[in-house]
C-alpha atoms as a PDB file:
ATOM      1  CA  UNK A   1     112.467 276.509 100.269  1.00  0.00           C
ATOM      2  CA  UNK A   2     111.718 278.064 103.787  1.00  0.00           C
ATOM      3  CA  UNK A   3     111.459 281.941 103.835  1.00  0.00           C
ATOM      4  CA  UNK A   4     112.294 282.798 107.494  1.00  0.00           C
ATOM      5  CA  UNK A   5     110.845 286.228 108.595  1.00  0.00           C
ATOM      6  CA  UNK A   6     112.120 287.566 112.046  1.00  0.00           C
ATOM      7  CA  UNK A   7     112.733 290.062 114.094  1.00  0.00           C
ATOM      8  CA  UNK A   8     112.715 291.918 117.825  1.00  0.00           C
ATOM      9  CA  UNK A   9     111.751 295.641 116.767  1.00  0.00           C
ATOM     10  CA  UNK A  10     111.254 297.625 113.657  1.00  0.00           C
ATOM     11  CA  UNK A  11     112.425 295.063 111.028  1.00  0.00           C
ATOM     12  CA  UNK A  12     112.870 297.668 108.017  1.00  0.00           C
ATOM     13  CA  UNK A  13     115.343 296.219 105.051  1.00  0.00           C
ATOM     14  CA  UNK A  14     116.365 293.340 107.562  1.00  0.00           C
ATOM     15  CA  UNK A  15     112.603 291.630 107.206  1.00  0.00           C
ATOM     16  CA  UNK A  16     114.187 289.155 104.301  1.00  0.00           C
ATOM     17  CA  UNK A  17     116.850 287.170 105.301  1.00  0.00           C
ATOM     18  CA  UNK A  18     118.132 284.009 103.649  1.00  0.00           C
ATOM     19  CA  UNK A  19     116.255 280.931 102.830  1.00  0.00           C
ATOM     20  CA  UNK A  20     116.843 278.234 104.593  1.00  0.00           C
ATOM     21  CA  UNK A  21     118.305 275.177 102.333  1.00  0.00           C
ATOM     22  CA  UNK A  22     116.159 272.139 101.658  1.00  0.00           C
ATOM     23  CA  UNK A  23     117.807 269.055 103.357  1.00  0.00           C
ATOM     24  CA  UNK A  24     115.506 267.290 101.632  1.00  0.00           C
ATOM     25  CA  UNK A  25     116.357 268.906  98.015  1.00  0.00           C
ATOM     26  CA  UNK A  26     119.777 266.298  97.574  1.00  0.00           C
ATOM     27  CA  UNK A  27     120.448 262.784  98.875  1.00  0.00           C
ATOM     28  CA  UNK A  28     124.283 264.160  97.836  1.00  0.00           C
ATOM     29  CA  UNK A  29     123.925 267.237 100.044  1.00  0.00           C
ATOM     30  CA  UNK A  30     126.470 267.844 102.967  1.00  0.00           C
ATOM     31  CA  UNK A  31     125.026 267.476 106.678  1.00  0.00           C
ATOM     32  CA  UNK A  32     122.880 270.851 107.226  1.00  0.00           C
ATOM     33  CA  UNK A  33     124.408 271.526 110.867  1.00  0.00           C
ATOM     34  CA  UNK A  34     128.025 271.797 110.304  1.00  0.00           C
ATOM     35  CA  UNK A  35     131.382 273.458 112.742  1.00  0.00           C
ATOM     36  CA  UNK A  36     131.079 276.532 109.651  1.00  0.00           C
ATOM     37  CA  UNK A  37     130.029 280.057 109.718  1.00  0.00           C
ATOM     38  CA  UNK A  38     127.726 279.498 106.794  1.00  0.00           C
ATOM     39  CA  UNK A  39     125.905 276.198 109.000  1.00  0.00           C
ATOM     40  CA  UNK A  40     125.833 278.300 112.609  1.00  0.00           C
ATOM     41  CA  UNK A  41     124.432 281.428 110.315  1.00  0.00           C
ATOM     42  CA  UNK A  42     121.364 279.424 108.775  1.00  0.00           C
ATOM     43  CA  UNK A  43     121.147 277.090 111.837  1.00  0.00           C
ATOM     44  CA  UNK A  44     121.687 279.326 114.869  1.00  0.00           C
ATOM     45  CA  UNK A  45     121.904 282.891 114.221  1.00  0.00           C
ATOM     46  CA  UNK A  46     119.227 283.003 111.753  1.00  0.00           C
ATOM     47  CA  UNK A  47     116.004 280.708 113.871  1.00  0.00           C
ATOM     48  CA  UNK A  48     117.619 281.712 117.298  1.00  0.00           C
ATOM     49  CA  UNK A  49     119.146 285.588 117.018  1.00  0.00           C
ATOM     50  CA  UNK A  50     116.235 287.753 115.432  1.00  0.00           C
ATOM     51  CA  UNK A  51     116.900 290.213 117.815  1.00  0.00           C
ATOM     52  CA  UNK A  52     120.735 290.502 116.773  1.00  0.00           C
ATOM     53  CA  UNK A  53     119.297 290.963 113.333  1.00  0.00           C
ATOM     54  CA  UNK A  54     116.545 293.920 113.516  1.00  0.00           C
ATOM     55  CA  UNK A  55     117.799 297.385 113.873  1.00  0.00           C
ATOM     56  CA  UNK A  56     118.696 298.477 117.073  1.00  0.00           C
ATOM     57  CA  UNK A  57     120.880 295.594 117.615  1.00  0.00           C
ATOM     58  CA  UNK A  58     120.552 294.129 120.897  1.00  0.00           C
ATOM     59  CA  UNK A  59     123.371 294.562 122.538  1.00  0.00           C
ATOM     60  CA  UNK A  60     125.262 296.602 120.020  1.00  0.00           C
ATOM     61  CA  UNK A  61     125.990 292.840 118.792  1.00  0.00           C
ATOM     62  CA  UNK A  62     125.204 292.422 115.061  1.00  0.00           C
ATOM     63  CA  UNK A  63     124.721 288.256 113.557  1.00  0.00           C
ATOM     64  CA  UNK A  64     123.314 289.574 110.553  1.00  0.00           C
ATOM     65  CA  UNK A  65     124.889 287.365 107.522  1.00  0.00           C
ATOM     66  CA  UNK A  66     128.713 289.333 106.683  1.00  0.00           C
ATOM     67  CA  UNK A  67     128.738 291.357 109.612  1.00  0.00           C
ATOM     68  CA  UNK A  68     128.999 288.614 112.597  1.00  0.00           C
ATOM     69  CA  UNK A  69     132.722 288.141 112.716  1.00  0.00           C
ATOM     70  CA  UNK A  70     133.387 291.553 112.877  1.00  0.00           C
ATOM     71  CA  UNK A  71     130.464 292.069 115.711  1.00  0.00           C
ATOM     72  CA  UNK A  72     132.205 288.542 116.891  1.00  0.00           C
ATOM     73  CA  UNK A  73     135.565 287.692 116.844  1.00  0.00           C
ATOM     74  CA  UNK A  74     138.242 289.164 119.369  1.00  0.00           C
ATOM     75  CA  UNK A  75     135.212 291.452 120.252  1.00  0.00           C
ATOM     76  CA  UNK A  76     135.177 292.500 123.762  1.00  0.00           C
ATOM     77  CA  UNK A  77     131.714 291.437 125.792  1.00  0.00           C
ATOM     78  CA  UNK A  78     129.248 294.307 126.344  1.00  0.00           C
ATOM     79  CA  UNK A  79     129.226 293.998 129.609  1.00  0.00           C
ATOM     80  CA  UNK A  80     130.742 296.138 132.814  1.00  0.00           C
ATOM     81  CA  UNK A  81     130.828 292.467 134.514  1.00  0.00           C
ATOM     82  CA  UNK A  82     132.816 290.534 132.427  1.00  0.00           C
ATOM     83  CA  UNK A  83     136.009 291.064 130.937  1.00  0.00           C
ATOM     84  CA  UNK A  84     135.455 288.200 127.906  1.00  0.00           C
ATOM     85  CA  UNK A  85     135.894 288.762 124.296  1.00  0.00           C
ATOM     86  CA  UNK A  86     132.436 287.692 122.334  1.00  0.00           C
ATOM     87  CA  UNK A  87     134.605 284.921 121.022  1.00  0.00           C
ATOM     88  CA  UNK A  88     137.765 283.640 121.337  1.00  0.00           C
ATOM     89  CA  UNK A  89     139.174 281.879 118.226  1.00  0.00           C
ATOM     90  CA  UNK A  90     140.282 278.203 119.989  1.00  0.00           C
ATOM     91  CA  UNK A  91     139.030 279.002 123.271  1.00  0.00           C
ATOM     92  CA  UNK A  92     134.979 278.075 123.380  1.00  0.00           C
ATOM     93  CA  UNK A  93     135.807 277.906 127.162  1.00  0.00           C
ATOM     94  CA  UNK A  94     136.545 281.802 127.180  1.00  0.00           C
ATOM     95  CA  UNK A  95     134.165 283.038 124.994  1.00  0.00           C
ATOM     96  CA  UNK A  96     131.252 284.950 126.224  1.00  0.00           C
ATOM     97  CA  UNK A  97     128.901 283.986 123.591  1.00  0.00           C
ATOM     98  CA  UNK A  98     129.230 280.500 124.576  1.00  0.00           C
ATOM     99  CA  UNK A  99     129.079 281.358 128.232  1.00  0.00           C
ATOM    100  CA  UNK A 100     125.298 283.491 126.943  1.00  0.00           C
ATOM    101  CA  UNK A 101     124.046 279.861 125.239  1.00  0.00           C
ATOM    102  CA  UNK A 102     125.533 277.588 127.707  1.00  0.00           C
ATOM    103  CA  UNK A 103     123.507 279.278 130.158  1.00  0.00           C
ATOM    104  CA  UNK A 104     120.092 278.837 128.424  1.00  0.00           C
ATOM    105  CA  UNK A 105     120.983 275.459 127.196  1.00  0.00           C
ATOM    106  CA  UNK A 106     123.006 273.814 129.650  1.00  0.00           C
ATOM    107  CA  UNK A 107     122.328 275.869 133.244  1.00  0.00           C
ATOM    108  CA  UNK A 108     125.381 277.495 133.437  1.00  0.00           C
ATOM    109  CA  UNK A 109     126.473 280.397 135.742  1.00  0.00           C
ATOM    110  CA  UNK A 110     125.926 284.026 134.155  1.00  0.00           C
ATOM    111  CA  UNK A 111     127.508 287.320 135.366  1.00  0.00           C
ATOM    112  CA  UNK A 112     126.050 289.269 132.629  1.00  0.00           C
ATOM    113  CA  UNK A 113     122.706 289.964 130.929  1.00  0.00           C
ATOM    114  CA  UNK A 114     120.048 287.097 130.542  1.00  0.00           C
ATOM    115  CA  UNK A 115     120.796 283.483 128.730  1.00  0.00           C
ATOM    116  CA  UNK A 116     120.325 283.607 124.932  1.00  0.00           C
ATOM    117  CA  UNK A 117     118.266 283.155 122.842  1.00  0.00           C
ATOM    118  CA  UNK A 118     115.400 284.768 124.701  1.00  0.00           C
ATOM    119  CA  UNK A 119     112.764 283.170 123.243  1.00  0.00           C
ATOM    120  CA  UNK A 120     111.567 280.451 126.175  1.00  0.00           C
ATOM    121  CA  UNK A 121     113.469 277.595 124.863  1.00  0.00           C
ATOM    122  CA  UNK A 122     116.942 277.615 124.384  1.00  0.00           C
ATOM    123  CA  UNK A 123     119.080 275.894 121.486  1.00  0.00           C
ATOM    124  CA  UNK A 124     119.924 272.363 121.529  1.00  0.00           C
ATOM    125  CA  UNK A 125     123.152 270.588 122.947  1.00  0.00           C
ATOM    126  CA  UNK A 126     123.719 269.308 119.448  1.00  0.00           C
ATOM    127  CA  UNK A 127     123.558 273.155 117.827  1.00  0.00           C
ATOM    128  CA  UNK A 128     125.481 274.499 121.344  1.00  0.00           C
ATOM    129  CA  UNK A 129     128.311 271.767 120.273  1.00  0.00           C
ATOM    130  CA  UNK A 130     128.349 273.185 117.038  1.00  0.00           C
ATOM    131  CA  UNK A 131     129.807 276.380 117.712  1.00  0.00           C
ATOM    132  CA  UNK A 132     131.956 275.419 119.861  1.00  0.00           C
ATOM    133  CA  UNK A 133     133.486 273.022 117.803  1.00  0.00           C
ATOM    134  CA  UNK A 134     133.582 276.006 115.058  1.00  0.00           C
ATOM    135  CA  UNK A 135     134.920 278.419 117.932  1.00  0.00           C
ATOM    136  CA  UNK A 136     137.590 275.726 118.883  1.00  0.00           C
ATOM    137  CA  UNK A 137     138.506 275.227 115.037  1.00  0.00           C
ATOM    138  CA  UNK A 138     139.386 278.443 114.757  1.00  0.00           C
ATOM    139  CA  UNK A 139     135.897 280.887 114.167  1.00  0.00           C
ATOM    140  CA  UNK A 140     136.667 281.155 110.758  1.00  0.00           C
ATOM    141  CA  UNK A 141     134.371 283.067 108.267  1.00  0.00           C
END
């Protein structure tokens, strides 16, 4: 298994996060990139959100593992400039953290902050399609 080390600042107990599943390990094993919290977590959050992770949060927004729908869902955007909730459960459309990936991944307008992730490339389509397919289901834990 991968052991995935990250972090934007001082990474104190956040340093160890969770290992990443073998694909590999299972010819019977589900699809790893899947419309679930548990996929976006080990697929998105985890590679992508370091800084999200590592104490201080960036943006007072927390996607460390059993705190993101709280920092998430029906969670106004941190922003003076946009009156979005973080995400809206069914509405990918109106949700500002698709509007923050969309813009990195896709080129899309941004009233607010930079384009996530930082780092200088952004997500892929397929992983962008992801959450909102899990947004649009719902944003279910």
């Amino acid at each position: 298994m991968l052991l995935m080390l990250a972090g934007c600042t001082e990474l104190g107990d956040d340093s160890i996060f969770t290992a990443l599943p073998d694909a590999a390990a299972s010819a019977d094993a589900e699809p790893l990139l899947q419309p679930n919290l548990t996929s976006i977590q080990n697929n998105v959050f985890l590679p992508h959100c370091s800084c999200h992770r590592a104490l201080p949060r960036a943006g007072l927004l927390s996607l460390k593992a059993g705190e993101e729908i709280a920092a998430l869902v029906d969670v106004a955007a941190n922003c003076s400039t946009v009156t979005m909730d973080r995400v809206v459960p069914g509405d990918p459309d109106n949700s500002f953290l698709i509007v923050k990936l969309a813009a990195h991944t896709e080129g899309g307008p941004l009233d607010c902050g930079d384009p996530m992730p930082l780092q200088p490339d952004p997500i892929s389509q397929e992983k962008l399609d992801i959450v909102r397919e899990w947004i649009e289901n719902g944003a279910n834990p």
